[in-house]
Structure formats: C-alpha cells, structure tokens
C-alpha atoms as a PDB file:
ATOM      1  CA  UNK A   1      -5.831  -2.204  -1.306  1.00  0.00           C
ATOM      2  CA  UNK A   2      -3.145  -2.447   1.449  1.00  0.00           C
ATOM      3  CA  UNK A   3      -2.659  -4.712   4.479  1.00  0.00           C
ATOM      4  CA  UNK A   4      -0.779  -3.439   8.262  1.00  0.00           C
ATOM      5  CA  UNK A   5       1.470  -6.962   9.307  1.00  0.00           C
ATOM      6  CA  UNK A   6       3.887  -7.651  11.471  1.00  0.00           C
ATOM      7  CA  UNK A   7       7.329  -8.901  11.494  1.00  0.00           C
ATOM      8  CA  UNK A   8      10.155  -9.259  13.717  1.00  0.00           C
ATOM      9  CA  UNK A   9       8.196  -7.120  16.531  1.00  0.00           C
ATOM     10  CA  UNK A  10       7.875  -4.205  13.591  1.00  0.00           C
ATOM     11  CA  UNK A  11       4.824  -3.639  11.847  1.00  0.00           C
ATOM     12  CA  UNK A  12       4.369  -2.932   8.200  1.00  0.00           C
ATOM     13  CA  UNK A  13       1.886  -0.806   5.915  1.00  0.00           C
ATOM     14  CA  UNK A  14       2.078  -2.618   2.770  1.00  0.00           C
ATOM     15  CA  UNK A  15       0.745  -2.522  -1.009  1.00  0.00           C
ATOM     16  CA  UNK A  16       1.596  -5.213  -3.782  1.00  0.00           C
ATOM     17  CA  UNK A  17       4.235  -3.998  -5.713  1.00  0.00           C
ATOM     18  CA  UNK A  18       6.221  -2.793  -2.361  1.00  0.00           C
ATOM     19  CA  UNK A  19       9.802  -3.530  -1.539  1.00  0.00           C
ATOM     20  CA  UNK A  20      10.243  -4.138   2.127  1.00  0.00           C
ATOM     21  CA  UNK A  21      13.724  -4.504   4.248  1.00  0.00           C
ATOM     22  CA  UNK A  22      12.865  -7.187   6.982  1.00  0.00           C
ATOM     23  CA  UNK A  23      14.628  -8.648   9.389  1.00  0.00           C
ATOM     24  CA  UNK A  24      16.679 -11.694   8.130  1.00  0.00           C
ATOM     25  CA  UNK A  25      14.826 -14.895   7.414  1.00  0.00           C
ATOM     26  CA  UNK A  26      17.902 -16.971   5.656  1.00  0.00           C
ATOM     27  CA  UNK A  27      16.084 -17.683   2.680  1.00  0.00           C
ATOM     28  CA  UNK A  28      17.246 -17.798  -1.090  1.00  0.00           C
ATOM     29  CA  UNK A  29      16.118 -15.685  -4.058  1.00  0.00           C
ATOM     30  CA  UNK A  30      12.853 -16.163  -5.626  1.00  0.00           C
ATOM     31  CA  UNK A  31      11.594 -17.868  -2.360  1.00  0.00           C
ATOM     32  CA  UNK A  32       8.057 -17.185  -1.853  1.00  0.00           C
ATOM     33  CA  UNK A  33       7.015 -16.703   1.896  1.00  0.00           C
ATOM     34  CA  UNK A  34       3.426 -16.296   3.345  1.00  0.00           C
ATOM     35  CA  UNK A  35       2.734 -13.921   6.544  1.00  0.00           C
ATOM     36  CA  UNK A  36      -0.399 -14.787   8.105  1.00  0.00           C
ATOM     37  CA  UNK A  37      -0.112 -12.214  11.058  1.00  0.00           C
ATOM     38  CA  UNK A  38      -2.072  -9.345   9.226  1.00  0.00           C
ATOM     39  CA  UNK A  39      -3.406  -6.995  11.318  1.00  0.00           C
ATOM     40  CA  UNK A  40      -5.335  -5.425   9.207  1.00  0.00           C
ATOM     41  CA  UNK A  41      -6.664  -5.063   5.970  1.00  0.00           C
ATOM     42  CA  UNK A  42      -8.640  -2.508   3.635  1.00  0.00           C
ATOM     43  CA  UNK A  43     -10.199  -3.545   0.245  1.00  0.00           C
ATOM     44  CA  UNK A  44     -12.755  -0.936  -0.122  1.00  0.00           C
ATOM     45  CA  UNK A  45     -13.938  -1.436   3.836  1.00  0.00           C
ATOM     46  CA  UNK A  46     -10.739  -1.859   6.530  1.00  0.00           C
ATOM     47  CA  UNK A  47     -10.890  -5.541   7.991  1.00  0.00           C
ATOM     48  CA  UNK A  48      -9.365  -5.171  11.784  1.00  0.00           C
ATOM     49  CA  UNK A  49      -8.273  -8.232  13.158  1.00  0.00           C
ATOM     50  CA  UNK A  50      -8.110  -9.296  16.981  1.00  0.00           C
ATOM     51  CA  UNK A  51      -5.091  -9.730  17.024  1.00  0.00           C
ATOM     52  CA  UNK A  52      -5.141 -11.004  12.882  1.00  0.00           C
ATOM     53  CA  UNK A  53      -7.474 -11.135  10.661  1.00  0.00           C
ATOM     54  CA  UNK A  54      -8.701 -14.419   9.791  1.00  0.00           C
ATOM     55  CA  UNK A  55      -8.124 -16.153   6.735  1.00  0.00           C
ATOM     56  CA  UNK A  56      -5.985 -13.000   5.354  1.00  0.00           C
ATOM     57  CA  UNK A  57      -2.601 -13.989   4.121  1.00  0.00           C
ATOM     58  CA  UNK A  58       0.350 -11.827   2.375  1.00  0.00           C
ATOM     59  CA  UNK A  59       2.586 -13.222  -0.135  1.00  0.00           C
ATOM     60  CA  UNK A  60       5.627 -11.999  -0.264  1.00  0.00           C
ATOM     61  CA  UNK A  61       8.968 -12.860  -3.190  1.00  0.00           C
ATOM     62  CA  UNK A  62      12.369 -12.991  -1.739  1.00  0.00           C
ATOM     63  CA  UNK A  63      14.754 -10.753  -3.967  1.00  0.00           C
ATOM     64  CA  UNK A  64      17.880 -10.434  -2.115  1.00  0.00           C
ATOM     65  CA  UNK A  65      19.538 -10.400   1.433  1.00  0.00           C
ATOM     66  CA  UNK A  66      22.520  -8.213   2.580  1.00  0.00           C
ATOM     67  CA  UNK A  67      23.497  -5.671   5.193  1.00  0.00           C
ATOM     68  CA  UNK A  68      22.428  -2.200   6.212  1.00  0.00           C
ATOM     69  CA  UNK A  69      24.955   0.923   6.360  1.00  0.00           C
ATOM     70  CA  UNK A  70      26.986   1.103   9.307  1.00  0.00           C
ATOM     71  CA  UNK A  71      25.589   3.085  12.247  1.00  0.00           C
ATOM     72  CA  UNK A  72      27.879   4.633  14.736  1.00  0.00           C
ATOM     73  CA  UNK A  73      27.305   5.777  18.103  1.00  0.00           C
ATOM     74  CA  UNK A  74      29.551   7.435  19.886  1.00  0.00           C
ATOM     75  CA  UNK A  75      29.534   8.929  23.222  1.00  0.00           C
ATOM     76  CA  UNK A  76      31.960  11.036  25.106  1.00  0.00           C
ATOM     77  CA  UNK A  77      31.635  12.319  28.881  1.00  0.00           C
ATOM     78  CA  UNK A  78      33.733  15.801  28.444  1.00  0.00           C
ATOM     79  CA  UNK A  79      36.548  16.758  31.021  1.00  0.00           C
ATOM     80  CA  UNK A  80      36.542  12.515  32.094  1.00  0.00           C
ATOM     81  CA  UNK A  81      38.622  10.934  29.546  1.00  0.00           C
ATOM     82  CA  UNK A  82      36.095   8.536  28.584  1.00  0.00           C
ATOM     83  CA  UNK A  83      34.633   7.576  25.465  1.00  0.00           C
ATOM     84  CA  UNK A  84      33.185   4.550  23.526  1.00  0.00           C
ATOM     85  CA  UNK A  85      33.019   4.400  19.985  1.00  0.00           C
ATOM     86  CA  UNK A  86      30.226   1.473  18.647  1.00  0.00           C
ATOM     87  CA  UNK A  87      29.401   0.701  15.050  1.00  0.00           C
ATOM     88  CA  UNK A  88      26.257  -2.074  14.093  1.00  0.00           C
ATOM     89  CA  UNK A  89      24.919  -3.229  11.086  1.00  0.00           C
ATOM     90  CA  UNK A  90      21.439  -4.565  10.603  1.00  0.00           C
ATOM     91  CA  UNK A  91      20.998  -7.817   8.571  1.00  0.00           C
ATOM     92  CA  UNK A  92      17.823  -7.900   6.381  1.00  0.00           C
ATOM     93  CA  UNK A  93      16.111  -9.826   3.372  1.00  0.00           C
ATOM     94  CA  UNK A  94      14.792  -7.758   0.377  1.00  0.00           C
ATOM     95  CA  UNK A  95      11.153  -8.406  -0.203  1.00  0.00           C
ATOM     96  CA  UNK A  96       8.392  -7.795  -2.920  1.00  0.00           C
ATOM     97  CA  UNK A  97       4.762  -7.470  -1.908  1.00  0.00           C
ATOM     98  CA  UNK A  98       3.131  -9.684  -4.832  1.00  0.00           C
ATOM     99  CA  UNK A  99      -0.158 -10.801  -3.368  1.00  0.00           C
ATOM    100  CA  UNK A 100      -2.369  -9.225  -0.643  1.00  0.00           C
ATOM    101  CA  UNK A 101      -5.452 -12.177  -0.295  1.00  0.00           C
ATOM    102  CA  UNK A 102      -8.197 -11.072   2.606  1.00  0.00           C
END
C-alpha cells in the first residue's frame, strides 16, 4: 500500500515505515502530524483524487529537525573579473510514515 501527497509544493511517494526530509514545520520530537492532501492512493486498486482523495489521511511521527549539507554555487564569467560565490542550506523535519488510512 502507498499513498502520492504533497508538501511544501513537492510531492511525495510514500509507504509506512518511510523516512521523509520535509520542509520545516517547527515541531518537536514524537509529534504526530496528519496530511490530508493525498493525491492518491493504492490499496490493491489506486484511489485518484481531484485534487485529494476524500477521507484519506497520512500520519506521519516527527523524529528530528536539522539542516541539509551546504550547497555551493558558483559562477564565474572568464576573461571579466567577475565571480559570485553562494552557499544555502535547506532546513527540514525528519519524518516516519506510520499510518497510511484511505
């Protein structure tokens, strides 16, 4: 059985016992948190919602937040003497697929 959601403009194929990185939801560990906006979901037959399916729900078990590695883009324009040097790192919760309910 697995469900397709969405979060934070992403979306996600997901099976209980998954670990997911989402986006940052400023939550605590061993929060429990429900997504509702399933977009699809297959338990024997695949359930396609328009946009979600109704009455399908995903429960998901906070296990930690943090930070992603750094990413750095750099860019250089030869013979011009310019450059810019950028570095980003992506803030997300830890998450563990424990219920998929259609």
């Amino acid at each position: 059985m697995y469900a397709i959601i969405k979060n934070g403009g992403k979306q996600y194929k997901v099976q209980e016992g998954d670990i997911l990185l989402l986006d940052k939801m400023s939550l605590e560990p061993k929060d429990i948190v429900e997504i509702k906006e399933v977009l699809a979901v297959n338990a024997g037959e695949l359930k396609v919602g328009t946009p979600f399916v109704e009455g399908a729900v995903v429960t998901l078990e906070v296990i930690n937040e943090g930070r992603g590695k750094k990413v750095i883009t750099f860019k250089k324009r030869r013979r011009k003497d310019s450059k810019t040097k950028r570095g980003f790192r992506r803030d997300f919760t830890r998450v563990c697929v424990t219920k998929i309910a259609a």
